[in-house]
Protein backbone atom coordinates (compact mmCIF):
# COMPACT_ATOMS: atom_id res chain seq x y z
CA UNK A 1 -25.01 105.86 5.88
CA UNK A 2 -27.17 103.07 5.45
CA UNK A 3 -25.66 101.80 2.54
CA UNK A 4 -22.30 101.92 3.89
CA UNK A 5 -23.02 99.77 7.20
CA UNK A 6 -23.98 97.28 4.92
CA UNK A 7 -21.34 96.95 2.85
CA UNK A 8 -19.88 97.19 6.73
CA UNK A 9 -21.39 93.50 7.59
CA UNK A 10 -20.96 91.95 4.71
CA UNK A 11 -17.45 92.81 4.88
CA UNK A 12 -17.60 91.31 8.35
CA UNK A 13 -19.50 88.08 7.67
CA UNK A 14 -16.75 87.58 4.52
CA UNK A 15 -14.30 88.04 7.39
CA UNK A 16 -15.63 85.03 9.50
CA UNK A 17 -16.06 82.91 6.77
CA UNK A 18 -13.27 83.05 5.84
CA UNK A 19 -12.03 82.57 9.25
CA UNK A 20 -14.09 79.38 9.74
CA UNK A 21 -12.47 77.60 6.77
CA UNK A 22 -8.78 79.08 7.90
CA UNK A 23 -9.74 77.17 10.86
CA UNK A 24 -11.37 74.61 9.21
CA UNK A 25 -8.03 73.53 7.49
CA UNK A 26 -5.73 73.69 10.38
CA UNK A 27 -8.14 71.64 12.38
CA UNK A 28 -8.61 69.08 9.57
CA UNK A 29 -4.18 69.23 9.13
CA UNK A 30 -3.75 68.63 12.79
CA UNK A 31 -5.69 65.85 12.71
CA UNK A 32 -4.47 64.02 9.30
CA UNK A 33 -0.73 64.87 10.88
CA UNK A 34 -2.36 62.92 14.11
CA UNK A 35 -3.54 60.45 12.11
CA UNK A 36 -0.38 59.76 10.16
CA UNK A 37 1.90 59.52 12.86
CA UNK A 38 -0.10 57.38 14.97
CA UNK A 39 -0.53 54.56 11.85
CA UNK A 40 2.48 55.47 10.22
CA UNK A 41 4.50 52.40 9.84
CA UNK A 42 7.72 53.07 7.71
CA UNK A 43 9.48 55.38 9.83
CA UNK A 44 10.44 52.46 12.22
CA UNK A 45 10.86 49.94 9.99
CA UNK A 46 14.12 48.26 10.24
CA UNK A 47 14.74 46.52 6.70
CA UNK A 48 18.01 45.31 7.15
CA UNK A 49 16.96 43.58 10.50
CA UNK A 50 13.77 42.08 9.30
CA UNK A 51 15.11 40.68 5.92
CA UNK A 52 17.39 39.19 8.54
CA UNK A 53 15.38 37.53 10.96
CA UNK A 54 13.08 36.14 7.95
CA UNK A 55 15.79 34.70 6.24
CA UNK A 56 17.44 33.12 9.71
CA UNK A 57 13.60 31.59 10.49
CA UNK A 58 13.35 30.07 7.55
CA UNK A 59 15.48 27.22 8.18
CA UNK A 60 13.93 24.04 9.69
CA UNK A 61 16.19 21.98 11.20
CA UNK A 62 17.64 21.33 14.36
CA UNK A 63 16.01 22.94 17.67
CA UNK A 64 13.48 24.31 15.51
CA UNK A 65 12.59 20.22 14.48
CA UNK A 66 12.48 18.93 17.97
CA UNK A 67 10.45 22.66 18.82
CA UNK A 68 8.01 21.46 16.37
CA UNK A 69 7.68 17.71 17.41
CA UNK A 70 6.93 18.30 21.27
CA UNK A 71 4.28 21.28 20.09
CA UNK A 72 2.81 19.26 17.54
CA UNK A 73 2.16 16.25 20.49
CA UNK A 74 0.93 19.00 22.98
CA UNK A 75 -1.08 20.27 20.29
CA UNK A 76 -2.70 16.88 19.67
CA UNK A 77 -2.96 16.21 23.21
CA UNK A 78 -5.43 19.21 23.58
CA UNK A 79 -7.56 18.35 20.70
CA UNK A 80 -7.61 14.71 21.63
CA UNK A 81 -9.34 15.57 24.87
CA UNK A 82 -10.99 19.26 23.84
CA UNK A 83 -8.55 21.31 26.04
CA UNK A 84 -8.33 25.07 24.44
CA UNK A 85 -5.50 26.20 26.79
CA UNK A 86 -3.33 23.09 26.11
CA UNK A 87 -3.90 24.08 21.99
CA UNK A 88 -2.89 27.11 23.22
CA UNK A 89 0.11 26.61 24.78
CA UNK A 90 1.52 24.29 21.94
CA UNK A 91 0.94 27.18 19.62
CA UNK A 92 3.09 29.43 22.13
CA UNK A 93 6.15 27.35 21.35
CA UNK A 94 5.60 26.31 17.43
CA UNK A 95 8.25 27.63 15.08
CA UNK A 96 5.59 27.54 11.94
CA UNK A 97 5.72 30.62 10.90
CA UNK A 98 9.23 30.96 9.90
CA UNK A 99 8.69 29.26 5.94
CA UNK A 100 5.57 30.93 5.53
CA UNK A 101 6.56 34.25 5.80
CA UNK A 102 9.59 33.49 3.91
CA UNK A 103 6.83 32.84 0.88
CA UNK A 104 5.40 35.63 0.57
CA UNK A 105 8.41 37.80 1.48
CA UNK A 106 11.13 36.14 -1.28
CA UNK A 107 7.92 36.46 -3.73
CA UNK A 108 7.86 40.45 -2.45
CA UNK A 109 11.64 40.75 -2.82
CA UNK A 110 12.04 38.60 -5.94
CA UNK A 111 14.42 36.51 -4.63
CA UNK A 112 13.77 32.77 -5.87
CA UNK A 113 16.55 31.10 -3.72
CA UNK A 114 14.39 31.73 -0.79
CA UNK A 115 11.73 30.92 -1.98
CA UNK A 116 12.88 27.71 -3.05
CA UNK A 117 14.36 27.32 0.25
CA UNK A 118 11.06 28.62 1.89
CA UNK A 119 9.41 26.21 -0.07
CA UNK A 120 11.33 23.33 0.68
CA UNK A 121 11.50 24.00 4.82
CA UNK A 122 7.54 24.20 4.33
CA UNK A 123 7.26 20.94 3.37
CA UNK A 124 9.63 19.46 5.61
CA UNK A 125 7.53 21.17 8.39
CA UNK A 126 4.39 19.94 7.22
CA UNK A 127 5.50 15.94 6.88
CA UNK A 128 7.16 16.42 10.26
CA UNK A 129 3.92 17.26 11.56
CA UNK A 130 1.68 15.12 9.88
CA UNK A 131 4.28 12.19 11.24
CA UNK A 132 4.39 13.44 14.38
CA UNK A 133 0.25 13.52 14.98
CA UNK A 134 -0.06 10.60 13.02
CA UNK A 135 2.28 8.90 15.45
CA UNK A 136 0.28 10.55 18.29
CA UNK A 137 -3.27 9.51 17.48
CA UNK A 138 -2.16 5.77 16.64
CA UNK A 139 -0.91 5.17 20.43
CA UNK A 140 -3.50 7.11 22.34
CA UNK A 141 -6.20 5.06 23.15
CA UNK A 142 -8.70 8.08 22.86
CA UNK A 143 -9.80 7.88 19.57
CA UNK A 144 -13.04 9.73 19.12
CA UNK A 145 -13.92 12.85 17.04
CA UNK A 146 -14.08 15.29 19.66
CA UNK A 147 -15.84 19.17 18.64
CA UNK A 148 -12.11 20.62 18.83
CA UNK A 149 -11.30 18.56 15.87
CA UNK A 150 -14.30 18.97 14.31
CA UNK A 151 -14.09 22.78 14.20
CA UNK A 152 -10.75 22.03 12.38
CA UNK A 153 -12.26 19.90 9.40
CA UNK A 154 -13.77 23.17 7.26
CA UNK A 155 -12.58 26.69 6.45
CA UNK A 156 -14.86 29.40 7.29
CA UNK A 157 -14.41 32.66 6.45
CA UNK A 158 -13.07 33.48 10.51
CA UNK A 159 -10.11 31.45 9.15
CA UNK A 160 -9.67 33.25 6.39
CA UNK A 161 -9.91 37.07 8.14
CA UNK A 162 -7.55 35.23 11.15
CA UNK A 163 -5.27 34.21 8.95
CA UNK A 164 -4.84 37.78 6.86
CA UNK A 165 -5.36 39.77 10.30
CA UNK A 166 -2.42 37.43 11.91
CA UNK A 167 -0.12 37.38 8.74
CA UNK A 168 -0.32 41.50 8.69
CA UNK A 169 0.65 41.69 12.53
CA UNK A 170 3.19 39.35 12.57
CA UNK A 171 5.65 40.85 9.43
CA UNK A 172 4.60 44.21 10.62
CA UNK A 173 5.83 43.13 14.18
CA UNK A 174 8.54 41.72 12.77
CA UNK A 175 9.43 44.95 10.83
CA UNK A 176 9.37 47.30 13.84
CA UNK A 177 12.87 47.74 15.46
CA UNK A 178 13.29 45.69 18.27
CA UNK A 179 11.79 42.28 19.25
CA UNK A 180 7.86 42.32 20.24
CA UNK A 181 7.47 38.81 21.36
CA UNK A 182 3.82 39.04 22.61
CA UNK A 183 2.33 40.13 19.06
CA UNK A 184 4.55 37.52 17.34
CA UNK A 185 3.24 34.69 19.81
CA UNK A 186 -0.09 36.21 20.17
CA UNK A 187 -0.46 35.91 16.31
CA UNK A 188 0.71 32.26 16.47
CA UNK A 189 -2.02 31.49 18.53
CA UNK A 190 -4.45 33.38 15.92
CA UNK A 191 -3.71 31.93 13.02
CA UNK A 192 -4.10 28.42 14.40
CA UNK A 193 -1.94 26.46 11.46
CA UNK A 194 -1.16 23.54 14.52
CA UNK A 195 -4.82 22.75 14.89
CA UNK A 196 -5.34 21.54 11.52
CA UNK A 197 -2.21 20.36 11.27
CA UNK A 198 -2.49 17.77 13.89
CA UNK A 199 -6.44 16.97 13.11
CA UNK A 200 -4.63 15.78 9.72
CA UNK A 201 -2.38 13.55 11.29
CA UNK A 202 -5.92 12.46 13.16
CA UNK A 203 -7.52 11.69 9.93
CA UNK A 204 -4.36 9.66 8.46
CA UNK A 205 -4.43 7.57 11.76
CA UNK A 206 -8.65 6.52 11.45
CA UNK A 207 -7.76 6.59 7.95
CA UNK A 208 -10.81 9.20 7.44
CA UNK A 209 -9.82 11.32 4.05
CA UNK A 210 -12.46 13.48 4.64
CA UNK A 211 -11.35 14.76 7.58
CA UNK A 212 -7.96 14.89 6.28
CA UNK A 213 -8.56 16.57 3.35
CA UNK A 214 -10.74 19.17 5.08
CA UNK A 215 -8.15 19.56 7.57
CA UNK A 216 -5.40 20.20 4.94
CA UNK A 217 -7.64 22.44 3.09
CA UNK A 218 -7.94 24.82 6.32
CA UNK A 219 -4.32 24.87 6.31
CA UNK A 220 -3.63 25.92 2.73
CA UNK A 221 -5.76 28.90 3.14
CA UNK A 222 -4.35 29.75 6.94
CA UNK A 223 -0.78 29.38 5.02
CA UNK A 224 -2.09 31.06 1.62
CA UNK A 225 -3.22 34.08 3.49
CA UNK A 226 -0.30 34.52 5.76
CA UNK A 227 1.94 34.67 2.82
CA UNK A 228 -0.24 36.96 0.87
CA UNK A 229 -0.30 39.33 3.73
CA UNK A 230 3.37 39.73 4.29
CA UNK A 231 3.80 40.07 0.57
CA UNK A 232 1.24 42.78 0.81
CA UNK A 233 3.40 44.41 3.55
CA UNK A 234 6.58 43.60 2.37
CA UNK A 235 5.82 46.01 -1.09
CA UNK A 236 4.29 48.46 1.07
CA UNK A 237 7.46 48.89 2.87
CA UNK A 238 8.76 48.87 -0.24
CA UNK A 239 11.80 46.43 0.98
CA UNK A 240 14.45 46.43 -1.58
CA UNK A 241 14.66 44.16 -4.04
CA UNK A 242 17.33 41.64 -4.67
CA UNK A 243 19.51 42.43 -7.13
CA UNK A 244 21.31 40.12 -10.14
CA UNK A 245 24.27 41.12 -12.55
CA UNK A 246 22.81 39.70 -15.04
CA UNK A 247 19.68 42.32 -16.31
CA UNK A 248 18.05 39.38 -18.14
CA UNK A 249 17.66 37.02 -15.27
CA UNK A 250 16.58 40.05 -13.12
CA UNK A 251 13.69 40.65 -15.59
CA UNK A 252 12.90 36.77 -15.50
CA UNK A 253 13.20 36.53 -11.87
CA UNK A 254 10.45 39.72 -11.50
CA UNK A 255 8.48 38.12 -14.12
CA UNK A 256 7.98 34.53 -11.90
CA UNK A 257 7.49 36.73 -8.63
CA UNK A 258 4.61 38.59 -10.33
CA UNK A 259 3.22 35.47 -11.96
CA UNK A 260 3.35 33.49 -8.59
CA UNK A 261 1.61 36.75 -7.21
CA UNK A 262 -1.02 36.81 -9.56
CA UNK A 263 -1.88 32.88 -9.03
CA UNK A 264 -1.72 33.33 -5.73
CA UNK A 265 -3.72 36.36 -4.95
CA UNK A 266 -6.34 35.60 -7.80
CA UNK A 267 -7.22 32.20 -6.36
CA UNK A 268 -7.64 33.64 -3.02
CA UNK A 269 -9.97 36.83 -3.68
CA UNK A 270 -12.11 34.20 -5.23
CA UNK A 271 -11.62 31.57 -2.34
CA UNK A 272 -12.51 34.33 -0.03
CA UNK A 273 -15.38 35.62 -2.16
CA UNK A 274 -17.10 31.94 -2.00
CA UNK A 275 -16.72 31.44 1.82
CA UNK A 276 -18.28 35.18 2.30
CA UNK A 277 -21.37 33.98 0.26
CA UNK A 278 -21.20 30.45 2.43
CA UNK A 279 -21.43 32.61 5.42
CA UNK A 280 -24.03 34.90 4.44
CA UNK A 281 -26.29 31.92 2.74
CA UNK A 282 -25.98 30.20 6.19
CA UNK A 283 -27.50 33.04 8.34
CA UNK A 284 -30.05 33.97 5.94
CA UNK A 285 -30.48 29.99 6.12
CA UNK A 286 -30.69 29.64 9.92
CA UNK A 287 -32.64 32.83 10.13
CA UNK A 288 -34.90 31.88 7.88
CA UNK A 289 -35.53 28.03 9.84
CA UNK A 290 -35.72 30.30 12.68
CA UNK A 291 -38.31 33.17 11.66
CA UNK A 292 -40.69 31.14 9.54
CA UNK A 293 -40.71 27.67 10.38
CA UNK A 294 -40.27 27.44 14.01
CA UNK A 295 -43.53 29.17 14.42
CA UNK A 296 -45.45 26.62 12.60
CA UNK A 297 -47.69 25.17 15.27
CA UNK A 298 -49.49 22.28 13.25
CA UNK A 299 -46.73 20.25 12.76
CA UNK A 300 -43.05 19.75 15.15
CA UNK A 301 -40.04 21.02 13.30
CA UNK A 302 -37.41 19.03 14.57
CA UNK A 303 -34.59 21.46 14.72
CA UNK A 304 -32.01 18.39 15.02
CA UNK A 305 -32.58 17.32 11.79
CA UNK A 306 -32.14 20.58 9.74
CA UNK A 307 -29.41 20.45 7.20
CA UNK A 308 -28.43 23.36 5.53
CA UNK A 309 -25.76 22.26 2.18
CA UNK A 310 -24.49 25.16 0.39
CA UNK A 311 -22.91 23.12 -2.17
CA UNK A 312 -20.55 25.50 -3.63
CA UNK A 313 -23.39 27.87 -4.63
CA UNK A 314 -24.67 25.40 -7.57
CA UNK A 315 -27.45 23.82 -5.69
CA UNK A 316 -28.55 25.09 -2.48
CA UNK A 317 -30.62 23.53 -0.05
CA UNK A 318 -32.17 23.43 3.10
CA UNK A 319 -34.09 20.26 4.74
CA UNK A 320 -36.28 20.20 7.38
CA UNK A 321 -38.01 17.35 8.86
CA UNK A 322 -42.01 17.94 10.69
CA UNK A 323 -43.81 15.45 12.79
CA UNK A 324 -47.30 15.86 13.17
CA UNK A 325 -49.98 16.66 10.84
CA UNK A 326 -49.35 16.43 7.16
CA UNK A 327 -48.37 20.43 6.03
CA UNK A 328 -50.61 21.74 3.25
CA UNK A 329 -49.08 22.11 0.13
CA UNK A 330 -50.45 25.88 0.22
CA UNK A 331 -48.02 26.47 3.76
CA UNK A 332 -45.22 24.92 1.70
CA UNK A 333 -45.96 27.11 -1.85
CA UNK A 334 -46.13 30.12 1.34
CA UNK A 335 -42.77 28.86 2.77
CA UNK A 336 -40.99 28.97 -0.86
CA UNK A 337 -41.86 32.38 -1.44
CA UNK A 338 -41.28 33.84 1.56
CA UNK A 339 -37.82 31.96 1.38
CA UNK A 340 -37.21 34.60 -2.09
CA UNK A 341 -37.37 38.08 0.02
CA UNK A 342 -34.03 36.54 1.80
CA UNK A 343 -31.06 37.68 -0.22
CA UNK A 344 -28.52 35.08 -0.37
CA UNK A 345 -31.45 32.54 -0.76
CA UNK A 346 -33.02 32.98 -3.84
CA UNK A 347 -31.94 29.96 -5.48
CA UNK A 348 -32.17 27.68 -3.12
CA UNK A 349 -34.33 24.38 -2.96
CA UNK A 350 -36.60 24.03 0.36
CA UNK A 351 -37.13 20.15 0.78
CA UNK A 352 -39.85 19.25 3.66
CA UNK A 353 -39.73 16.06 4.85
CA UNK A 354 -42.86 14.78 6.84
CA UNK A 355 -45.07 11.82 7.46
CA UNK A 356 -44.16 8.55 5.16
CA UNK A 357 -41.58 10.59 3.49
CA UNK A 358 -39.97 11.15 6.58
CA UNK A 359 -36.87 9.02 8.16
CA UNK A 360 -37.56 10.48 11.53
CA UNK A 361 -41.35 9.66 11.33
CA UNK A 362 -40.67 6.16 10.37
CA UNK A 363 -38.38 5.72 13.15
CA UNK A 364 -41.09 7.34 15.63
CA UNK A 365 -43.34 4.95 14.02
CA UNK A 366 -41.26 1.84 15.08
CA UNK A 367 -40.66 3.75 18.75
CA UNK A 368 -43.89 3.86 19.13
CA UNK A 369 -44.54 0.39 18.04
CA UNK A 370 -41.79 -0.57 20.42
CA UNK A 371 -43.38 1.30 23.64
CA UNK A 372 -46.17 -0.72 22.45
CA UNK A 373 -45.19 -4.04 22.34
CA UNK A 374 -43.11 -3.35 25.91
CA UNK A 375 -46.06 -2.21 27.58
CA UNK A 376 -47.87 -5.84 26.86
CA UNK A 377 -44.88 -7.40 27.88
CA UNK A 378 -44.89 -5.07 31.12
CA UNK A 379 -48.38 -6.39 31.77
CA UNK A 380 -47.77 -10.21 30.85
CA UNK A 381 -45.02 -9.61 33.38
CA UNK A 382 -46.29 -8.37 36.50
CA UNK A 383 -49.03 -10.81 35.96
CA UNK A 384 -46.97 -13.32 36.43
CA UNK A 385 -45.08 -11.63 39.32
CA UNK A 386 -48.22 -10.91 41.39
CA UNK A 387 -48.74 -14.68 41.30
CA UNK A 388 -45.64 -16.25 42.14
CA UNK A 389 -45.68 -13.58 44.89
CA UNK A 390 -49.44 -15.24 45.91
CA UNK A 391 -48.23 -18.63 45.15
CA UNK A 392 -45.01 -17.55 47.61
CA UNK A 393 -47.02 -15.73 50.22
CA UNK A 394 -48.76 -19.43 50.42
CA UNK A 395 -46.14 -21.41 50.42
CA UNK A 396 -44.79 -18.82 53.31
CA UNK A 397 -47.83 -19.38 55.30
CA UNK A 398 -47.80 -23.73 55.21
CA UNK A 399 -44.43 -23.67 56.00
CA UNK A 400 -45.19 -21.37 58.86
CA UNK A 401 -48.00 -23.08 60.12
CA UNK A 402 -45.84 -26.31 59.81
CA UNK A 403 -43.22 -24.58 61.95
CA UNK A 404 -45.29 -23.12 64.41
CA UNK A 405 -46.94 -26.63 65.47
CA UNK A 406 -43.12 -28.11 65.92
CA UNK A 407 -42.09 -24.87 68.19
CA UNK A 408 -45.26 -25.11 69.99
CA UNK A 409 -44.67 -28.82 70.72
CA UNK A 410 -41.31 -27.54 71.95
CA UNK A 411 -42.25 -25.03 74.21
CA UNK A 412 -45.12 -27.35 75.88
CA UNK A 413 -42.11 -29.81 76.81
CA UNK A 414 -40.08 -27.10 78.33
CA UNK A 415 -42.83 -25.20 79.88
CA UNK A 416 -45.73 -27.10 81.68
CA UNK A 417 -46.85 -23.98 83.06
CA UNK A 418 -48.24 -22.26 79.67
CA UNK A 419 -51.73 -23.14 79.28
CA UNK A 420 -52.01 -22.09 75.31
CA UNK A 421 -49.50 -19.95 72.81
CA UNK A 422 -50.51 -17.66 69.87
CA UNK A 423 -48.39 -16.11 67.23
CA UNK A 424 -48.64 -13.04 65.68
CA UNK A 425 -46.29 -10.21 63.70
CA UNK A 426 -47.44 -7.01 65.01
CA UNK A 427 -46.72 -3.51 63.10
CA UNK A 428 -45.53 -1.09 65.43
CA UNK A 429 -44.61 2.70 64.21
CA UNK A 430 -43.35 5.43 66.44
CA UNK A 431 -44.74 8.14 63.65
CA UNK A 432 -41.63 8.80 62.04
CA UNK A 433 -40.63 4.68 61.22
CA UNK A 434 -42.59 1.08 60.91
CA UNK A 435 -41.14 -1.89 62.08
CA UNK A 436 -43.01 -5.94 62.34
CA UNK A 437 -41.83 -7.34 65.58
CA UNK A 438 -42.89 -11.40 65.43
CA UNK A 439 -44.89 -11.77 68.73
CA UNK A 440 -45.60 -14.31 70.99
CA UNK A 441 -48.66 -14.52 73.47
CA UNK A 442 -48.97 -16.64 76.32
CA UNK A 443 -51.71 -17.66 78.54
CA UNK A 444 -50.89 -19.04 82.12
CA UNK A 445 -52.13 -21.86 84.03
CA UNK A 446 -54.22 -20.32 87.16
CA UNK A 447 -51.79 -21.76 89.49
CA UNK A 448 -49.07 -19.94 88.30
CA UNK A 449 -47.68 -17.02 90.51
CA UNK A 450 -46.47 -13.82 88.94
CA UNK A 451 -42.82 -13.89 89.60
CA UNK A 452 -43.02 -17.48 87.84
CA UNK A 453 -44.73 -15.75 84.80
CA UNK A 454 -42.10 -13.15 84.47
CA UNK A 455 -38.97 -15.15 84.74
CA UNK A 456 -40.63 -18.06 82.34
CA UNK A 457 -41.60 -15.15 79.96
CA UNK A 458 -38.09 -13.57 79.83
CA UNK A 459 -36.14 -17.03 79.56
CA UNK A 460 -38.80 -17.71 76.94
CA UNK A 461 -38.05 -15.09 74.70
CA UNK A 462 -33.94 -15.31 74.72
CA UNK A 463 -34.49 -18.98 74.15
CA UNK A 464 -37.13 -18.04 70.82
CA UNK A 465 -34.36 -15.50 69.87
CA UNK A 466 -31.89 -18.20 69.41
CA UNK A 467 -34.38 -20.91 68.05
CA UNK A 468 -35.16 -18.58 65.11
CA UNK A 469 -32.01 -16.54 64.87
CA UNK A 470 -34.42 -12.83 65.40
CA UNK A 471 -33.41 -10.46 67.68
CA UNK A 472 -36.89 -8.70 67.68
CA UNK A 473 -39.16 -11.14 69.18
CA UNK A 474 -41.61 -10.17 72.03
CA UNK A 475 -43.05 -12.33 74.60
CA UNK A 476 -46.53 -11.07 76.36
CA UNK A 477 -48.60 -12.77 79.06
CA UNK A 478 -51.87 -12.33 78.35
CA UNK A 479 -52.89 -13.20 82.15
């Protein structure tokens, strides 16, 4: 009995196992069935349609020329005063794309007329362009490097995943059946091949090559990597080829295509390799500045003056600048190894500058030299102010004194009855303002009556008002 309820459960525990991995399977073919329809791509392709609208956008002439020369000035206009959405919308309305994808599709496709013709269209587009902002930047009377063509004058490797990210949706959008409009403008503002375009144009018209030639670099990859995607697309789809009657030339023909694939995609894996390193030697660069040196407390690291040069991977470096206290050469030795447990920054060169080596502390030097100099000149100078201000201030007080004795001479002639006059300017404040009211006091003869004092007084002070042009004045008896 016993022997045969065990045989019993096992029998039942073979039963669920199985079971489990029945299940198991169905659960993991729902959900690679799931999977495959939601990313599948090829059942909605429309080949005929796409090859099509490629081959119609291609061309460059026409509404697509003048499309291209009012985007191209909007364009410009946002960079030359930093203005994102105006970038944007230019980008909305550019017809760049069309020769681009025409690149890497004819290379897909083998079919060398178009990509002559792409070829061609692309160059047409990019002199119009460069004409166009050149044009631009020559008349405006803003001519400053502002930071939205800055960003523009060096490839990262953002531009490099926007540009493959943008070049997949747009032939893939352009594959489906039907028109999406939003993806294909959406990745027009992605791929951002106006920006360097017209910052280009910007470097032609300051005559700056540097900034040209950065700019055009950032556009060969943008335009690289667009291509390369929709070739990588176009074969995926597998889009059919284009055939010849002549088997030789078809063989030739597929033998350019893969050798303009090869020298294409080669160049770019490596391209993208380099600006991956680039990226991750500047963070490991920054976060090194950052984690180690900025907590140095002897010396000021002035963050400003940091410069971090990759230089292609051959001879890295990174220079910072102290003020302060000269840094031991035992915190430097420190700093170097420490620099070593950082990946990407193994071989690079860490180059203090500080004290008499330093730029910076020979210009704070002559700053503080400066501040020196202009406080002695400070106090030579309000020497000399306080005393022309005492030398004025006496002057101020003969020529009142000489005044007063005239305007007392007057007022004896006009008034027999005032005995003696006094002047004074009396500082009178009501707690919340001061004001100095010039005062007059008068003494009386005895013999003069009261109502004679007050309409003397009054007549007294208009006629002081209009001797010396105050409207202030106060007139008190003093008897």
């Amino acid at each position: 009995m016993a022997e045969q309820s065990s045989n019993s459960s096992n029998t039942t525990n073979t039963e669920s196992t199985e079971k489990v991995k029945s299940n198991l399977k169905e659960s993991y073919g729902s959900i690679k069935q799931f999977l495959y329809e939601l990313l599948d791509i090829t059942h909605d392709t429309d080949k005929d349609s796409t090859t099509e609208a490629i081959l119609k956008d291609i061309s460059f002439k026409g509404h697509n020329a003048w499309i291209l020369i009012f985007s191209i000035i909007i364009a410009s206009v946002g960079l030359n005063v930093s203005s994102t959405a105006v970038v944007i919308g230019a980008m909305l309305i550019s017809p760049l794309m069309g020769p681009i994808v025409g690149l890497g599709f004819s290379v897909a496709i083998n079919d060398v007329d178009t990509l002559r013709r792409s070829l061609i269209n692309l160059g047409v587009m990019v002199a119009l362009s460069l004409i166009t902002a050149f044009l631009y930047f020559q008349l405006s009377p803003l001519t400053q490097l502002t930071p939205e063509l800055e960003a523009r004058t060096y490839p990262t490797v953002l531009d490099v995943l926007v540009a493959v990210f943008g070049g997949l949706a747009l032939i893939i959008a352009k594959a489906k059946k039907g028109t999406i409009i939003t993806v294909i403008s959406g990745v027009a503002i992605a791929t951002a091949l106006m920006p360097p375009l017209c910052t280009a144009g910007y470097g032609l018209a300051v005559w700056d090559m540097s900034i040209f030639g950065g700019a055009m670099y950032l556009f060969t990859i943008n335009t690289i990597f667009i291509a390369l995607s929709t070739f990588v697309v176009s074969k995926f789809l597998r889009f059919p080829l284009v055939k010849y009657a002549n088997s030789l030339r078809r063989k030739r023909i597929a033998q350019i295509a893969s050798s303009i694939a090869i020298i294409v995609i080669i160049p770019s894996v490596y391209l993208f390799y380099n600006l991956l390193k680039e990226s991750y030697f500047t963070n490991d660069a920054n976060r090194f500045v950052q984690e180690e040196l900025m907590d140095y407390k002897q010396s000021f690291l002035q963050k400003n003056s940091t410069v971090i040069s990759y230089n292609s991977g051959l001879n890295p470096t990174i220079d910072v600048s102290f003020l302060g206290k000269e840094i031991p050469k035992e915190i430097i030795e420190l700093w170097k190894d420490k620099m070593k447990r950082y990946q990407y920054l193994e071989d690079t060169e860490l180059r203090i500058l500080q004290n008499e080596n330093s730029e910076n502390y020979d210009q704070l030097k002559y700053m503080v030299e400066l501040k020196r100099r202009d406080s002695l000149e400070l106090a030579e100078s309000k020497a000399e102010i306080e005393n022309l201000q005492y030398e004025l201030k006496s002057m101020q007080k003969s020529n009142r004194i000489v005044r007063f004795d005239r305007l007392a001479q007057e007022i004896q002639l006009n008034y027999s009855s005032i005995d003696e006059i006094s002047f004074a300017d009396v500082i009178k404040s009501n707690f919340e303002q001061m004001d100095t009211i010039p005062t007059f006091s008068i003494k009386w003869k005895s013999n003069v009556t009261s109502e004679v004092k007050q309409n003397n007084a009054s007549k007294l002070e208009s006629w002081l008002s209009f001797k010396l042009e105050l409207d202030n004045i106060n007139v008190i008896s003093l008897n």
